[in-house]
PDB file of N, CA and C in Angstrom:
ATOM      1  N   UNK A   1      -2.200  -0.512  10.464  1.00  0.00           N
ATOM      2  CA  UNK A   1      -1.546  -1.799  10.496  1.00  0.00           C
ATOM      3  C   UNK A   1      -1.802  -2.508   9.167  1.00  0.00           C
ATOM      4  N   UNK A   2      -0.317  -2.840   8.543  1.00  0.00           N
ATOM      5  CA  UNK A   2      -0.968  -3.952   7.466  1.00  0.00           C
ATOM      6  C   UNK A   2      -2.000  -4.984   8.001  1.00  0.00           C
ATOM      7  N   UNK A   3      -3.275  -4.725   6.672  1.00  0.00           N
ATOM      8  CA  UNK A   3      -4.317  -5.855   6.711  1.00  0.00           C
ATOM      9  C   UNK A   3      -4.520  -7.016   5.483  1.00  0.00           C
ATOM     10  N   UNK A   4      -3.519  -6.092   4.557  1.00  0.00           N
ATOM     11  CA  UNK A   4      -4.137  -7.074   3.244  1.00  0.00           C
ATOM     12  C   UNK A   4      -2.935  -7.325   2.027  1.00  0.00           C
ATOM     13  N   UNK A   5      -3.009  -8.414   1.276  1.00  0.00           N
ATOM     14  CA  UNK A   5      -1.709  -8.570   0.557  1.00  0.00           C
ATOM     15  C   UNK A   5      -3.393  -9.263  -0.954  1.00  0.00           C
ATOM     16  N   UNK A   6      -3.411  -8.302  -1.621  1.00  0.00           N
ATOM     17  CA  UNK A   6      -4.103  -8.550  -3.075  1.00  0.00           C
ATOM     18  C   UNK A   6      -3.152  -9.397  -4.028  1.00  0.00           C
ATOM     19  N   UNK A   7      -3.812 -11.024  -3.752  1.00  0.00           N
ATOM     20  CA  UNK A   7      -2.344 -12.071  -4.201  1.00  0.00           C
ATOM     21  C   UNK A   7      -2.749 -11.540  -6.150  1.00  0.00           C
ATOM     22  N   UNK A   8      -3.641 -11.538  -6.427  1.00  0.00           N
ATOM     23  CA  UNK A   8      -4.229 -11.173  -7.669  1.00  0.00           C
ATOM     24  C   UNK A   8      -3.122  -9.922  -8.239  1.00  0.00           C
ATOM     25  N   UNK A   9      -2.896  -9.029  -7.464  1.00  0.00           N
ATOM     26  CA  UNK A   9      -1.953  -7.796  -8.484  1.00  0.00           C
ATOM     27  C   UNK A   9      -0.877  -7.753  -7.498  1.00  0.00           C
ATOM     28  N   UNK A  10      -0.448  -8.479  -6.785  1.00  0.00           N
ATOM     29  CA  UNK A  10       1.050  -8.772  -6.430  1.00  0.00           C
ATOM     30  C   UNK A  10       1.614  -9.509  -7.719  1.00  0.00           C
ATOM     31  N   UNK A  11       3.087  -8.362  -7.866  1.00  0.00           N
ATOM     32  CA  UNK A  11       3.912  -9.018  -9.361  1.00  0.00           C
ATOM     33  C   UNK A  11       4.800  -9.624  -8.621  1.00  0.00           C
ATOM     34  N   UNK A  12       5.151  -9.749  -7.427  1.00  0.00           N
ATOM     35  CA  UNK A  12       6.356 -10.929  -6.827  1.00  0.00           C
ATOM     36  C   UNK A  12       7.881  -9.903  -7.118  1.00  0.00           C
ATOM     37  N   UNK A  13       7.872  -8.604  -6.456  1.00  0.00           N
ATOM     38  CA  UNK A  13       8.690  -7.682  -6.477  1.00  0.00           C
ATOM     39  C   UNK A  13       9.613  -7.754  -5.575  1.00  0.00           C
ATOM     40  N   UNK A  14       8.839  -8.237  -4.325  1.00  0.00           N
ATOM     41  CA  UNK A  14       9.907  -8.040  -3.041  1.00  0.00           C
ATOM     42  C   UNK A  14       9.952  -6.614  -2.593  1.00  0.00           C
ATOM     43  N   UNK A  15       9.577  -5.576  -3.125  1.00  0.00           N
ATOM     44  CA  UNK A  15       9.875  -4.464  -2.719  1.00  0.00           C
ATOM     45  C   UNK A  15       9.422  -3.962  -1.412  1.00  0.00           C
ATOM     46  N   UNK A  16       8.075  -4.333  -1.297  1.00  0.00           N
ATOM     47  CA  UNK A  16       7.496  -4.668   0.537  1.00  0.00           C
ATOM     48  C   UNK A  16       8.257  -5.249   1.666  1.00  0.00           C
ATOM     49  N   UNK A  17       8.722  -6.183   1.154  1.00  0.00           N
ATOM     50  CA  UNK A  17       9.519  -6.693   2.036  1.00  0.00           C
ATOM     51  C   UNK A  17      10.637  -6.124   2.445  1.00  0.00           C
ATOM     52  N   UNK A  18      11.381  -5.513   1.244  1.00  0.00           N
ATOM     53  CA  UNK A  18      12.609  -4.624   1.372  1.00  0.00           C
ATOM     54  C   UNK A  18      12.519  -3.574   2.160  1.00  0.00           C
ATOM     55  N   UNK A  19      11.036  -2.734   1.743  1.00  0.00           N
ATOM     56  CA  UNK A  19      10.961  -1.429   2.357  1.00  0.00           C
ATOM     57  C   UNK A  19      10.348  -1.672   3.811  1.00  0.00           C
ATOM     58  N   UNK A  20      10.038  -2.600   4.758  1.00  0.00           N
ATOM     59  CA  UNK A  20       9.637  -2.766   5.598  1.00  0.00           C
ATOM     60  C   UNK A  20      10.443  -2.657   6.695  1.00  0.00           C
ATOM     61  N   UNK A  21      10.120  -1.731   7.377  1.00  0.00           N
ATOM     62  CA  UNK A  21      11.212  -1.677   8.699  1.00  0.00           C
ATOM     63  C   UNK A  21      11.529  -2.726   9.991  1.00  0.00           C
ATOM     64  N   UNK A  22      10.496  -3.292  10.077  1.00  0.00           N
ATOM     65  CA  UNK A  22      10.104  -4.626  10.960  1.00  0.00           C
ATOM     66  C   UNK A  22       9.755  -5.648  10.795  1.00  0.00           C
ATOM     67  N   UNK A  23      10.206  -5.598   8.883  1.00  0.00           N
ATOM     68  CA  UNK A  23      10.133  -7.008   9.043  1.00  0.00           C
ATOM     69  C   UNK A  23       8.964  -7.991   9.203  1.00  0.00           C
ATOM     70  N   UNK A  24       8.176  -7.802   8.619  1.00  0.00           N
ATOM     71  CA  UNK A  24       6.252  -7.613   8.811  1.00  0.00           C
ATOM     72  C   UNK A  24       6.414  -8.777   7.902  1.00  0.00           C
ATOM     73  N   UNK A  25       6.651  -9.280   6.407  1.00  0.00           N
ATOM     74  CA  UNK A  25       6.448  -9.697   5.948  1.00  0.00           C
ATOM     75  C   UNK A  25       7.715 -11.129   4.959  1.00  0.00           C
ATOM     76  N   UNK A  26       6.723 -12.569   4.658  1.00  0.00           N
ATOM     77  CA  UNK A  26       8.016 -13.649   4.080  1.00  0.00           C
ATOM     78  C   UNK A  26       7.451 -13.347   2.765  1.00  0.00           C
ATOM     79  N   UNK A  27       8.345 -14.279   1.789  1.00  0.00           N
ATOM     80  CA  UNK A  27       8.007 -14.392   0.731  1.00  0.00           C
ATOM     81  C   UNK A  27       6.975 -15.696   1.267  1.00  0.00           C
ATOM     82  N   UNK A  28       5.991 -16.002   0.347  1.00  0.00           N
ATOM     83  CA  UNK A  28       5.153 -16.540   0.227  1.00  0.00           C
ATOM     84  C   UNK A  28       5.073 -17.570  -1.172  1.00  0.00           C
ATOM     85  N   UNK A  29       4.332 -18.808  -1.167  1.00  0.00           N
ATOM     86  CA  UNK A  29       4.355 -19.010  -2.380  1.00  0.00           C
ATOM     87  C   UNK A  29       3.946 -18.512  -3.600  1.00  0.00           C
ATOM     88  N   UNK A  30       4.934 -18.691  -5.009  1.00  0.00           N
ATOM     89  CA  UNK A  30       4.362 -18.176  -5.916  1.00  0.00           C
ATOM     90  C   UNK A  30       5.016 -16.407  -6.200  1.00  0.00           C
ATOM     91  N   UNK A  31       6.019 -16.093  -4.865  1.00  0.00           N
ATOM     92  CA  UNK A  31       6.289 -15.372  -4.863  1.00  0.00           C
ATOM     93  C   UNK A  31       5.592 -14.013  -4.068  1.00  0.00           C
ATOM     94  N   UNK A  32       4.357 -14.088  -3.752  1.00  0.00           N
ATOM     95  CA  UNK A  32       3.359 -13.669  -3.170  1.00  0.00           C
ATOM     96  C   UNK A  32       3.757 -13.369  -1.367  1.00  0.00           C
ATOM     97  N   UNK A  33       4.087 -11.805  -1.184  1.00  0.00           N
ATOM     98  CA  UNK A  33       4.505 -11.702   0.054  1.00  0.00           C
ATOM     99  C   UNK A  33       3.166 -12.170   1.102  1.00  0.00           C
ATOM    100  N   UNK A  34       3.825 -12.840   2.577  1.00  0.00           N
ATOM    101  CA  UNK A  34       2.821 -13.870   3.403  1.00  0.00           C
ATOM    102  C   UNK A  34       2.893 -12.547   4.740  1.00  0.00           C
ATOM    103  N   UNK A  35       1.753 -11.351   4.891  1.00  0.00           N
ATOM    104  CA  UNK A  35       1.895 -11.553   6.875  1.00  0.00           C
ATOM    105  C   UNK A  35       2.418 -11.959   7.696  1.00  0.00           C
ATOM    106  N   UNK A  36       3.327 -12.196   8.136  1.00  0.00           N
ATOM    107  CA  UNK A  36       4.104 -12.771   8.794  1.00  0.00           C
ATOM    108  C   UNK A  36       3.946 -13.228  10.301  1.00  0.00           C
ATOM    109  N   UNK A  37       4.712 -11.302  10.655  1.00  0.00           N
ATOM    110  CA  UNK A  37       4.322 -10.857  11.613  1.00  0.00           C
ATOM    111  C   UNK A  37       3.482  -9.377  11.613  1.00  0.00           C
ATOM    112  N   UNK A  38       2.145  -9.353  11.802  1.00  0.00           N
ATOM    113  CA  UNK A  38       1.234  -8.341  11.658  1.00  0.00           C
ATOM    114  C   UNK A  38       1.844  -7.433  12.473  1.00  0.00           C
ATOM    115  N   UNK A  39       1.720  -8.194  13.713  1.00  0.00           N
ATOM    116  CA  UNK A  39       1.787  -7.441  15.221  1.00  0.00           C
ATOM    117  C   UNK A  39       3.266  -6.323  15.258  1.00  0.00           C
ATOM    118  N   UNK A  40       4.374  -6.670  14.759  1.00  0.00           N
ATOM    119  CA  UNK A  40       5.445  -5.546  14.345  1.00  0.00           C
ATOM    120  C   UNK A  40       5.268  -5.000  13.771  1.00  0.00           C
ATOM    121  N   UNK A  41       4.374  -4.376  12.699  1.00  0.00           N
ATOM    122  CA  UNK A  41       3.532  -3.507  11.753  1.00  0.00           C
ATOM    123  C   UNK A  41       3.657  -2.204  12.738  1.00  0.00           C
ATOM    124  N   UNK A  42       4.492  -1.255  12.039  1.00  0.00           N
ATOM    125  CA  UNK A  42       4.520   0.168  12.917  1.00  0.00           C
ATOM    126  C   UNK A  42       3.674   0.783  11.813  1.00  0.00           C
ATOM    127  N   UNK A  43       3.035   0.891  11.125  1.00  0.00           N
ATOM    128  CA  UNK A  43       1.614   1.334  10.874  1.00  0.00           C
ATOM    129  C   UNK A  43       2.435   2.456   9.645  1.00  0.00           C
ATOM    130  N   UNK A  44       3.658   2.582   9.004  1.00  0.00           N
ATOM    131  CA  UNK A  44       4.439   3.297   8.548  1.00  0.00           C
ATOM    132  C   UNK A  44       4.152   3.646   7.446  1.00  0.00           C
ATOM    133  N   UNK A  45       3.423   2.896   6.086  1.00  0.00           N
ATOM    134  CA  UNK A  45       2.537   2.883   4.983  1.00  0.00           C
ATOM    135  C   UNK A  45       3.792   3.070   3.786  1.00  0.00           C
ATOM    136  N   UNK A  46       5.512   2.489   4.213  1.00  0.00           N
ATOM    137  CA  UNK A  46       5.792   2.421   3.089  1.00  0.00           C
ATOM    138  C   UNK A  46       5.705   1.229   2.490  1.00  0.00           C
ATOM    139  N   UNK A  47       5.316   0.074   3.102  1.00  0.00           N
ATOM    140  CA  UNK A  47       5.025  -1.002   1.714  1.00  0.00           C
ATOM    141  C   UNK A  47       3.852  -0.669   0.656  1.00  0.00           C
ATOM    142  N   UNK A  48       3.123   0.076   1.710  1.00  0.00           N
ATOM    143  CA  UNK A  48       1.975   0.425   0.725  1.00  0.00           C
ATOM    144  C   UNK A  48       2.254   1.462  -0.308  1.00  0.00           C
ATOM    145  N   UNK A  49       2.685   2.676   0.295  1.00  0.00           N
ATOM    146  CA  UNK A  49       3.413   3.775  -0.863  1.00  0.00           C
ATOM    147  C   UNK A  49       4.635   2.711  -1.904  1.00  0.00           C
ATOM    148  N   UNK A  50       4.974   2.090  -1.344  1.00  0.00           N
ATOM    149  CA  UNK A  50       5.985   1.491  -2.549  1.00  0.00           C
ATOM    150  C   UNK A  50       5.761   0.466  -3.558  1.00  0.00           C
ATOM    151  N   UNK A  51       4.301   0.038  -3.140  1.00  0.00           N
ATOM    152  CA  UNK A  51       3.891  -1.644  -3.704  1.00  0.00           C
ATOM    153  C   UNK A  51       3.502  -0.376  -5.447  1.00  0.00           C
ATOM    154  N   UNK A  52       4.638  -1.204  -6.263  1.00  0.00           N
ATOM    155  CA  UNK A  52       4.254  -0.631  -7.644  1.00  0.00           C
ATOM    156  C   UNK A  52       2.514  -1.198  -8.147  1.00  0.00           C
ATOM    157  N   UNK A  53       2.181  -1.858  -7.493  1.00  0.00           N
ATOM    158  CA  UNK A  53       0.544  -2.661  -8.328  1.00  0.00           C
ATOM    159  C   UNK A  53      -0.621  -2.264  -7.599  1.00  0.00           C
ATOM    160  N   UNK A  54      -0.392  -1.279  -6.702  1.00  0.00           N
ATOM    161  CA  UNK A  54      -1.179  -0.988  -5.086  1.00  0.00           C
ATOM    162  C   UNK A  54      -1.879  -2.548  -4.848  1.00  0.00           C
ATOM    163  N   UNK A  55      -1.354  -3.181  -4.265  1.00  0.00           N
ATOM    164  CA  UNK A  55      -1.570  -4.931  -3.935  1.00  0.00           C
ATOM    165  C   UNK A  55      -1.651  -4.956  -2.409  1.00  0.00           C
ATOM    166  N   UNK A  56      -1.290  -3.602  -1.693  1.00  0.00           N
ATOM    167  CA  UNK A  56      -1.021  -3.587  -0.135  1.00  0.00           C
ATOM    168  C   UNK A  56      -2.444  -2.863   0.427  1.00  0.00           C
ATOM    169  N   UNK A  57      -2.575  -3.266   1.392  1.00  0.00           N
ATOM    170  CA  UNK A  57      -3.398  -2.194   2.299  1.00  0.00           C
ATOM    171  C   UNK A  57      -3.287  -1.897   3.601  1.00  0.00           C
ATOM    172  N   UNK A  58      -2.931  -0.776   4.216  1.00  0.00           N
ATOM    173  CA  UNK A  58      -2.791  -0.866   5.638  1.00  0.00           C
ATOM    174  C   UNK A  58      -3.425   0.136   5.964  1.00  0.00           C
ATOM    175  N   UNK A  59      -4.096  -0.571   7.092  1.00  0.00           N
ATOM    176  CA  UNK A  59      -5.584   0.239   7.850  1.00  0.00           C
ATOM    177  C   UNK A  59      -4.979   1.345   8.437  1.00  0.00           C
ATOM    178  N   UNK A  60      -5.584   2.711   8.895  1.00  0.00           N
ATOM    179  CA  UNK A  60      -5.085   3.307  10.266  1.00  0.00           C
ATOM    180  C   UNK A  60      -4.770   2.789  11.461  1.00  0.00           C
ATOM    181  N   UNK A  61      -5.844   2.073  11.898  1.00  0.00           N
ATOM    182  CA  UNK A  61      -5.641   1.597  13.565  1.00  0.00           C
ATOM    183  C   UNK A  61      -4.505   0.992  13.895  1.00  0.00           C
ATOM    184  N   UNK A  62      -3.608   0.795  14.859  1.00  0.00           N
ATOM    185  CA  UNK A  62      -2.403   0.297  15.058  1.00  0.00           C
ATOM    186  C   UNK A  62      -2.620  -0.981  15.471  1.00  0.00           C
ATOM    187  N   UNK A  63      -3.922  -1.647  15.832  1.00  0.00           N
ATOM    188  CA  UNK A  63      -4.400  -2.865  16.103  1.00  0.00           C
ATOM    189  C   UNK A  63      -4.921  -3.295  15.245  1.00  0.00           C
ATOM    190  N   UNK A  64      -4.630  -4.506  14.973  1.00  0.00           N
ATOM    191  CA  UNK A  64      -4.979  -5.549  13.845  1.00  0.00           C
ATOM    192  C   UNK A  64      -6.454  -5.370  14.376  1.00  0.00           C
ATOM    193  N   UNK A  65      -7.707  -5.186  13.104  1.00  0.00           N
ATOM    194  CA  UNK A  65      -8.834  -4.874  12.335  1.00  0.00           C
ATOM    195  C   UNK A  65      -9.564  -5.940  12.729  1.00  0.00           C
ATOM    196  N   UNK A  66     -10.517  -6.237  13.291  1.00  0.00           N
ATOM    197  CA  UNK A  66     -11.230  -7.626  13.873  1.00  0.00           C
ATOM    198  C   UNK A  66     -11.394  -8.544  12.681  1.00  0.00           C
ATOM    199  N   UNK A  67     -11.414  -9.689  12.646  1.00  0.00           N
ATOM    200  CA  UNK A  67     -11.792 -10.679  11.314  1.00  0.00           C
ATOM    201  C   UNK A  67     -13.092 -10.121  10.926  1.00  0.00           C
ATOM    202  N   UNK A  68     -13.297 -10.304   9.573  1.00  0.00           N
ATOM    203  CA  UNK A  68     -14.530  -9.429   8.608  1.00  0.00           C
ATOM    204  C   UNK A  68     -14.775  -8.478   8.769  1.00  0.00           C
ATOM    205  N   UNK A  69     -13.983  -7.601   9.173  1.00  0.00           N
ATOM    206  CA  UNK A  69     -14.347  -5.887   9.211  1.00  0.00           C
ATOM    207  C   UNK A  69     -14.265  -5.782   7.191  1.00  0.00           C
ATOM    208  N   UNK A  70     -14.907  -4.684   7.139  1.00  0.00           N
ATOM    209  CA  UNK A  70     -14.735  -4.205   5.626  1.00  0.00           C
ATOM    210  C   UNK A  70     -13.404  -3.790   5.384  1.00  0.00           C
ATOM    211  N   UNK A  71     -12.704  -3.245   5.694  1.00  0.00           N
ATOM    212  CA  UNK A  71     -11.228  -2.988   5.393  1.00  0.00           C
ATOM    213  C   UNK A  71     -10.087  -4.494   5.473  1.00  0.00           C
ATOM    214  N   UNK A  72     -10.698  -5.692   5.799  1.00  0.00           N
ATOM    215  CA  UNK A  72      -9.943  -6.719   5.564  1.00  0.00           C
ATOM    216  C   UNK A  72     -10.426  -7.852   4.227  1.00  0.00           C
ATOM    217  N   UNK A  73     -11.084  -6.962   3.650  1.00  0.00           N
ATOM    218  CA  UNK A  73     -11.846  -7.597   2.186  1.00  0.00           C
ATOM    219  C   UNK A  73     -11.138  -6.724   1.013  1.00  0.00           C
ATOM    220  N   UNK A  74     -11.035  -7.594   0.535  1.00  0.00           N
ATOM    221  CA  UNK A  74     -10.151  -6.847  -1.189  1.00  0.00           C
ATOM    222  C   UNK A  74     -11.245  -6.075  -2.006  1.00  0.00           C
ATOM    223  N   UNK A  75     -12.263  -7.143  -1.949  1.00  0.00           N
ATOM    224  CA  UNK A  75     -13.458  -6.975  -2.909  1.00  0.00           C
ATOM    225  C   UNK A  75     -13.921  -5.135  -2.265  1.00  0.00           C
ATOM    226  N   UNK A  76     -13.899  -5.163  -0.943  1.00  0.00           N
ATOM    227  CA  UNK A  76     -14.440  -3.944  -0.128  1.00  0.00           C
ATOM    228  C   UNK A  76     -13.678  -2.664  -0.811  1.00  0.00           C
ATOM    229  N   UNK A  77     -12.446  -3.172  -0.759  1.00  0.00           N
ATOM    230  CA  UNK A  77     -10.878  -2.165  -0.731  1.00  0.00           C
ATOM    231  C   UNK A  77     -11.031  -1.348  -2.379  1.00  0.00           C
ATOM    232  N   UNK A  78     -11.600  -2.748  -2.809  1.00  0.00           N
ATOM    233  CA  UNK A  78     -11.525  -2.375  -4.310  1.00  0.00           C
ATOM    234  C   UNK A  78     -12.590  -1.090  -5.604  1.00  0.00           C
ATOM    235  N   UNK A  79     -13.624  -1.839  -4.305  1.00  0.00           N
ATOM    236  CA  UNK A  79     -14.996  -1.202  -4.877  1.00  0.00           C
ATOM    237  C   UNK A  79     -14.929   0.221  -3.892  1.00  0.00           C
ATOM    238  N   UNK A  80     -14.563   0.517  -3.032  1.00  0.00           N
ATOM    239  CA  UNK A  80     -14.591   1.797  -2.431  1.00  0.00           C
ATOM    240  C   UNK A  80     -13.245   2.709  -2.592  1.00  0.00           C
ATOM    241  N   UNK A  81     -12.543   2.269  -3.529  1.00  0.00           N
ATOM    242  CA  UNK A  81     -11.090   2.952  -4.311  1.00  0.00           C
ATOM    243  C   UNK A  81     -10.376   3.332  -2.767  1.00  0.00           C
ATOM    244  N   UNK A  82     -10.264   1.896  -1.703  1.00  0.00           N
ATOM    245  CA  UNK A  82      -9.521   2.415  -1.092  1.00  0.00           C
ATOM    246  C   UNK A  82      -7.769   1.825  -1.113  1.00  0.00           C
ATOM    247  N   UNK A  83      -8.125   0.755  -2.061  1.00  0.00           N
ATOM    248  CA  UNK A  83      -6.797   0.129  -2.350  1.00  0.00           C
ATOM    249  C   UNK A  83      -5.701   0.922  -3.542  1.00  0.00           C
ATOM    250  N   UNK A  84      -5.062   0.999  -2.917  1.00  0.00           N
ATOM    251  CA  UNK A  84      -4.447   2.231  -4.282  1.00  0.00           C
ATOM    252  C   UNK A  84      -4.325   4.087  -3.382  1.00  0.00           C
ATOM    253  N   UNK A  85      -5.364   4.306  -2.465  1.00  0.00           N
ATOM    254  CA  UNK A  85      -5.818   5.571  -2.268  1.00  0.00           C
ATOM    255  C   UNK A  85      -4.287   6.489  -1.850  1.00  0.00           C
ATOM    256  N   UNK A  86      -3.234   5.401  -1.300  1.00  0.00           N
ATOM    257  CA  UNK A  86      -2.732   6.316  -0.415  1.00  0.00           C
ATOM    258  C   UNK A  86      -1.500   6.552  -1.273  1.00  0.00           C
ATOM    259  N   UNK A  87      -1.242   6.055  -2.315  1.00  0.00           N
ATOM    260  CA  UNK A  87      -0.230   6.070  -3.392  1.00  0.00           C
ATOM    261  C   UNK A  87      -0.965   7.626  -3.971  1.00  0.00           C
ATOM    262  N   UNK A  88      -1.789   6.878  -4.262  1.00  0.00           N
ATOM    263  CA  UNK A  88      -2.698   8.256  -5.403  1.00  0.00           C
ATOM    264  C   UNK A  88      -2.825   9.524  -4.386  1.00  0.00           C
ATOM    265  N   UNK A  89      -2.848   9.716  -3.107  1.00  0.00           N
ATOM    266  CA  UNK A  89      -2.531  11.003  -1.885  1.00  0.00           C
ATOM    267  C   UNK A  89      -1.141  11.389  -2.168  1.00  0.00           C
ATOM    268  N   UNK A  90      -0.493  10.141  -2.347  1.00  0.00           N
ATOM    269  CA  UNK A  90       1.028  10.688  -2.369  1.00  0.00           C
ATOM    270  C   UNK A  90       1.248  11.207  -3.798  1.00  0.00           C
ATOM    271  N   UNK A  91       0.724  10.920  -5.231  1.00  0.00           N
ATOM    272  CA  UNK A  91       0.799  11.276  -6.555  1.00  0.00           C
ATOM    273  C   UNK A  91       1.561  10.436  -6.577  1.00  0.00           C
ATOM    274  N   UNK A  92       2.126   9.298  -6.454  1.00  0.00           N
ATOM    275  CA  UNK A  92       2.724   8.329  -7.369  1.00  0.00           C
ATOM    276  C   UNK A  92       1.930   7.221  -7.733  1.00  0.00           C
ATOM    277  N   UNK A  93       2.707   6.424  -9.185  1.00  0.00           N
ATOM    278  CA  UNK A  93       1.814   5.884  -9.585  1.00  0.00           C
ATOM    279  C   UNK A  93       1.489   6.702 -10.823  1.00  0.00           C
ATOM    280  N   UNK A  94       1.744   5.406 -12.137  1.00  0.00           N
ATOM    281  CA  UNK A  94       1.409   6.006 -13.727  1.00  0.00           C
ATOM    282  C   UNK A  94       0.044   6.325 -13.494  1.00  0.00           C
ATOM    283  N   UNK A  95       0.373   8.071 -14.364  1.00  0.00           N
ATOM    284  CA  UNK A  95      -0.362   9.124 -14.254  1.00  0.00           C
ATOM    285  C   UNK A  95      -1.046   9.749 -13.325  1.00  0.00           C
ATOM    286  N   UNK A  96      -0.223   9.969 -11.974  1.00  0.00           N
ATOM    287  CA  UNK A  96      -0.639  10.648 -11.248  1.00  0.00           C
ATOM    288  C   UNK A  96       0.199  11.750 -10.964  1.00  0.00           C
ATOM    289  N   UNK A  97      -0.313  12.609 -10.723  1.00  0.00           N
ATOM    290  CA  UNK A  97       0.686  14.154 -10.399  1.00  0.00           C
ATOM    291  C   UNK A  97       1.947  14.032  -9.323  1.00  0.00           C
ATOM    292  N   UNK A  98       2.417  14.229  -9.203  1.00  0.00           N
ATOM    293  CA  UNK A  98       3.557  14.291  -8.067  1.00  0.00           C
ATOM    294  C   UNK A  98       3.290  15.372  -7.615  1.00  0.00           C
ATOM    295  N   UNK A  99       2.384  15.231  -6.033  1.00  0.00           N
ATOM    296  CA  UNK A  99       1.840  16.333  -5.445  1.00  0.00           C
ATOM    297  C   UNK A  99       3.367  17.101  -4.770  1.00  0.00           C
ATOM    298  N   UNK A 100       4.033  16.755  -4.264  1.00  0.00           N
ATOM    299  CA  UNK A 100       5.228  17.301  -3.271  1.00  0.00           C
ATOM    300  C   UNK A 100       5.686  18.347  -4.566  1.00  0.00           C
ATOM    301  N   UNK A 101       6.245  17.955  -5.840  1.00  0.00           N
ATOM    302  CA  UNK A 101       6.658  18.758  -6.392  1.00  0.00           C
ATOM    303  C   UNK A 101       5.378  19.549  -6.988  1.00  0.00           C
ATOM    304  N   UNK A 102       4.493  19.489  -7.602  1.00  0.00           N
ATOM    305  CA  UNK A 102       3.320  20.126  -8.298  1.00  0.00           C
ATOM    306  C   UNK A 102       2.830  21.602  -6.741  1.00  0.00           C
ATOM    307  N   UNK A 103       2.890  21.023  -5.802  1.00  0.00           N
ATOM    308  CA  UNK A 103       3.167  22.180  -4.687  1.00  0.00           C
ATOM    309  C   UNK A 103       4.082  23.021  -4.498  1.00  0.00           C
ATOM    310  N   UNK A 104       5.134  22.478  -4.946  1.00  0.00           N
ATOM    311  CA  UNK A 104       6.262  23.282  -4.532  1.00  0.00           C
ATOM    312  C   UNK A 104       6.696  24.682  -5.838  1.00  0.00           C
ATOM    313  N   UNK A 105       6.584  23.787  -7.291  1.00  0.00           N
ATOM    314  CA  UNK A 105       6.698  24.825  -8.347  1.00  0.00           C
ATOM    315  C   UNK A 105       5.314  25.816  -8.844  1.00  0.00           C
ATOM    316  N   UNK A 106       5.782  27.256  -9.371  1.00  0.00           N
ATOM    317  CA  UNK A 106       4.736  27.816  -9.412  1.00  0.00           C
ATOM    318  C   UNK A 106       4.292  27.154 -10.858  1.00  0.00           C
ATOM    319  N   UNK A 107       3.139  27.724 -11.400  1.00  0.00           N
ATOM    320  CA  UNK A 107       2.367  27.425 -12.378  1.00  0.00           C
ATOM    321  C   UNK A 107       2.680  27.713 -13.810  1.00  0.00           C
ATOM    322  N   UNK A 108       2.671  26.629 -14.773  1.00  0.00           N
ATOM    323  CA  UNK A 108       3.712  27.011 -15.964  1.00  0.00           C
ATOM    324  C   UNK A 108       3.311  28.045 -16.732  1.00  0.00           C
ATOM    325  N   UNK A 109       3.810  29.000 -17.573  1.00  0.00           N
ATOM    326  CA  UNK A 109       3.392  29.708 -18.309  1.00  0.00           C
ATOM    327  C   UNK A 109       1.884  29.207 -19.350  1.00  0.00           C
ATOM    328  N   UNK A 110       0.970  29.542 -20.160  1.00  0.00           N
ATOM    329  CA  UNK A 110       0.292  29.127 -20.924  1.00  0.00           C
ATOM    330  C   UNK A 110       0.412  29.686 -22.411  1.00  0.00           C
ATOM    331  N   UNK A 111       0.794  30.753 -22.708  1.00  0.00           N
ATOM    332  CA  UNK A 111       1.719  31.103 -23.808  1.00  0.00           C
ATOM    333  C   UNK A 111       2.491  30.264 -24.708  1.00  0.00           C
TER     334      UNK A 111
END
C-alpha cells in the first residue's frame, strides 16, 4: 500500500497520479502529490516504478502500516536504500541495467 510521498525529491510531475489506477492520489500544494485516498491503493507499485525521482514508497502489506512503523519514515526509507529499491529491481532509472532486456539478450561479444 502506498505509505509515503518524499515532498523533498517530488519534481511536481503528475506522473503518479496519471499512472494510478484508483485514483490514490490529489495534487497537493506546491505541486506535491497529497494521499488522498490510501485505502483504494491496490498495492500495484506503478507510481512507484514510474516516480522519475524515486519520491514514492509503497509497503507490501495491503493494509495501511500502523503510524511510526519504520517503513512510514523517509529518513528510515532512505538510510536502508529502500526508497528507490523497487525501480532499481526493475533496472530503471539513470544508470541502471534494464534487467527484462539484459535477460533476455545473450552476452555481447568481447573482441
Amino acid at each position: 500500500m502506498i505509505e509515503v510521498v518524499v515532498a523533498d525529491r517530488c519534481i511536481g510531475c503528475d506522473v503518479c497520479i496519471d499512472v494510478c489506477p484508483t485514483d490514490v492520489f490529489e495534487r497537493g500544494p506546491g505541486g506535491v502529490p497529497v494521499i488522498q485516498r490510501q485505502g483504494s491503493c491496490q498495492t500495484c507499485y506503478l507510481c512507484e516504478a514510474y516516480c522519475p525521482t524515486d519520491a514514492l514508497f509503497v509497503a507490501a502489506p495491503v493494509e495501511p502500516l500502523e503510524p511510526g512503523a519504520p517503513q512510514t519514515d523517509p529518513a528510515h526509507l532512505i538510510a536502508t536504500g529502500l526508497l528507490g529499491s523497487y525501480r532499481a529491481a526493475l533496472g530503471w532509472g539513470n544508470g541502471r541495467t534494464p534487467t527484462a532486456r539484459h535477460a533476455l539478450m545473450p552476452p555481447l561479444p568481447t573482441s
